[in-house]
N, C-alpha and C. Protein backbone atom coordinates (compact mmCIF):
# COMPACT_ATOMS: atom_id res chain seq x y z
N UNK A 1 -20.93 46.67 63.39
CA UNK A 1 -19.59 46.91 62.84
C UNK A 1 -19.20 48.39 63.00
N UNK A 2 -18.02 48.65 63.65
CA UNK A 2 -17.32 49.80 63.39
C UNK A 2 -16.82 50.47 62.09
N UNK A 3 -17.03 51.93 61.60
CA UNK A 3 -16.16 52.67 61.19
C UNK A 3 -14.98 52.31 61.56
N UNK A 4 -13.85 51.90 60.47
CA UNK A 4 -12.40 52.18 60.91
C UNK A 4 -11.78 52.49 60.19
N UNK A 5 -11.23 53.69 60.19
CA UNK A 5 -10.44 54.21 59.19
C UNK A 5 -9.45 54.29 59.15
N UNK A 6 -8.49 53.57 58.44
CA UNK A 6 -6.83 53.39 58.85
C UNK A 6 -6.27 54.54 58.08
N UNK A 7 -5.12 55.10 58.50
CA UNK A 7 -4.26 56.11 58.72
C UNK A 7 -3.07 55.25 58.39
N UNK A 8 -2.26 55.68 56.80
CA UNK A 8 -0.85 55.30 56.73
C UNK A 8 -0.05 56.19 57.25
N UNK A 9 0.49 55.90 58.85
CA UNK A 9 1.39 57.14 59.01
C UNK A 9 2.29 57.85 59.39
N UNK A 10 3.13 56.82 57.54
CA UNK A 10 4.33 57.11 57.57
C UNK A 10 3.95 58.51 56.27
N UNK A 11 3.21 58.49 55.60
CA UNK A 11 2.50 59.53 54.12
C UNK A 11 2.30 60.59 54.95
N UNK A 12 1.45 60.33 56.23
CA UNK A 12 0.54 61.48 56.85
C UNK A 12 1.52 62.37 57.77
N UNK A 13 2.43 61.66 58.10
CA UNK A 13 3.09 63.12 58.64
C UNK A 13 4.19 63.30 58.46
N UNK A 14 4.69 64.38 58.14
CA UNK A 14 6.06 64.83 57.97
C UNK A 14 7.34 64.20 58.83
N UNK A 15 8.37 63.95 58.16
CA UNK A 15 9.02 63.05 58.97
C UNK A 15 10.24 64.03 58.95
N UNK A 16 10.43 63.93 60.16
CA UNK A 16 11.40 64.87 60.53
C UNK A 16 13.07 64.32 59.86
N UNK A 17 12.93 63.20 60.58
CA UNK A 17 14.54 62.65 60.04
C UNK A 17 15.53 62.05 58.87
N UNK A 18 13.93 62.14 57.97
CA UNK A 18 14.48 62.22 56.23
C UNK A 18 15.12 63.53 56.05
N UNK A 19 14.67 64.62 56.64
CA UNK A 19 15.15 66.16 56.51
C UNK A 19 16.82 66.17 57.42
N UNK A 20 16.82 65.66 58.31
CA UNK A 20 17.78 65.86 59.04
C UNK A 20 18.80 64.84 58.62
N UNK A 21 18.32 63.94 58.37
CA UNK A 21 19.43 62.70 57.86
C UNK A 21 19.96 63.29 56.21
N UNK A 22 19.21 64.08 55.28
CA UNK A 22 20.12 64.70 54.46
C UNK A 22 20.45 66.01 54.61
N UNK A 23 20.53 66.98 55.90
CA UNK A 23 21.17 67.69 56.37
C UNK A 23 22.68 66.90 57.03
N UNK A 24 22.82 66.00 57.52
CA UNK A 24 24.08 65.37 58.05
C UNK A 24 24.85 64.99 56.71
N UNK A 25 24.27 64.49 55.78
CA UNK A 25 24.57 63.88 54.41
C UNK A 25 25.54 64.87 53.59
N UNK A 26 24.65 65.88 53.69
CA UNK A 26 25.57 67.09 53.46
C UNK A 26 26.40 67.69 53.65
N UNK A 27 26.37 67.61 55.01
CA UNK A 27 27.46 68.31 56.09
C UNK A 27 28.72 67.34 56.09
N UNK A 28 28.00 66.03 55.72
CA UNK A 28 29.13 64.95 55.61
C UNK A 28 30.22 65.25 54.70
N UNK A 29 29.63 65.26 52.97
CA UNK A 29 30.19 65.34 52.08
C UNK A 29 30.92 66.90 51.78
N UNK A 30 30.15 67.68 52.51
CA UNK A 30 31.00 68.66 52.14
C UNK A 30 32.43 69.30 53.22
N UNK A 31 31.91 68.87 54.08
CA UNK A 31 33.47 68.17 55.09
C UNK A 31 34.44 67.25 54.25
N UNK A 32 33.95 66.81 53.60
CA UNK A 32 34.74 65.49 52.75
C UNK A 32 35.34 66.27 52.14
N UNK A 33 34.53 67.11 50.97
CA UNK A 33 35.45 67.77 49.94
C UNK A 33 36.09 68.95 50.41
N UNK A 34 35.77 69.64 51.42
CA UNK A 34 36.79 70.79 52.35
C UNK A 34 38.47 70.05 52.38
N UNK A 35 37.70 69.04 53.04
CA UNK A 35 39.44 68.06 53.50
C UNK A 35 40.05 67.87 52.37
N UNK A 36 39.53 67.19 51.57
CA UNK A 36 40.31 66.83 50.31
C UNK A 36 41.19 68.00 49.76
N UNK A 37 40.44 68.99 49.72
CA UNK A 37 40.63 70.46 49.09
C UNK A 37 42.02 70.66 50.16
N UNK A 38 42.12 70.76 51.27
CA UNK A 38 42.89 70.97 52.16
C UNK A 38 44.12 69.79 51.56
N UNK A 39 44.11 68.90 51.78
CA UNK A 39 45.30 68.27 51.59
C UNK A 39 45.60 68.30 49.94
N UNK A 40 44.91 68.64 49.51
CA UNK A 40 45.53 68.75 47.83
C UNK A 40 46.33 70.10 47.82
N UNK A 41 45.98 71.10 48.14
CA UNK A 41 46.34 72.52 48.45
C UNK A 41 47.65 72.43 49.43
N UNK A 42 47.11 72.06 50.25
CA UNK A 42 48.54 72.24 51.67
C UNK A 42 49.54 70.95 51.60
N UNK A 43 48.63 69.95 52.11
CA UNK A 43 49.66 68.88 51.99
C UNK A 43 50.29 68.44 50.99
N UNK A 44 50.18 68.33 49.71
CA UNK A 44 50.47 67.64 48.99
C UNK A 44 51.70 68.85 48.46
N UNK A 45 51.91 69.80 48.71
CA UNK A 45 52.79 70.61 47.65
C UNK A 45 54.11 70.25 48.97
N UNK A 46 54.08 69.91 50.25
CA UNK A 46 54.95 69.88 51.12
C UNK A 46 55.46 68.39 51.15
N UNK A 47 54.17 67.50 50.72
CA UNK A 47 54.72 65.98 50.24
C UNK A 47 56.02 66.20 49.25
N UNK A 48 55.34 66.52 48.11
CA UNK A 48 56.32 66.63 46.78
C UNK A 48 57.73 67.60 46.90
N UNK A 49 57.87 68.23 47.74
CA UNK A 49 59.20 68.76 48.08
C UNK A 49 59.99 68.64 49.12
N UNK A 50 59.38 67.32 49.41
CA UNK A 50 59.82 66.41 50.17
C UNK A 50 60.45 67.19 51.78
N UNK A 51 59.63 68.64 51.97
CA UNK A 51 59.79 68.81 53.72
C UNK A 51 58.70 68.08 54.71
N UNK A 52 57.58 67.15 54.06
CA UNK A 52 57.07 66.41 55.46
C UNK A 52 57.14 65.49 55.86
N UNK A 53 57.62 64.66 54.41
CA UNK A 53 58.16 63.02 54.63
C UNK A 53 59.29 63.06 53.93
């Protein structure tokens, strides 16, 4: 009989794209709230005085 030593390894090594997938996550949401910020600020005061529509 062999030694066999199993290796879980998803534990054993650093996984790169949990790191990078909440680097995009981020970049996502805070693009999100930039925009929002943008049209609450700009658009919306040109909505309500009715020069864009």
């Amino acid at each position: 009989m062999k030694n066999i030593v199993q290796r879980d390894w998803r534990s054993n090594r650093p996984s790169r794209r949990d790191r990078t997938g909440f680097d995009q996550t981020t970049a996502l949401g805070s693009l999100a709230v930039a925009l929002l910020a943008y049209i609450i600020y700009h658009i919306y005061p040109l909505v309500s005085k009715g020069l864009l529509w």
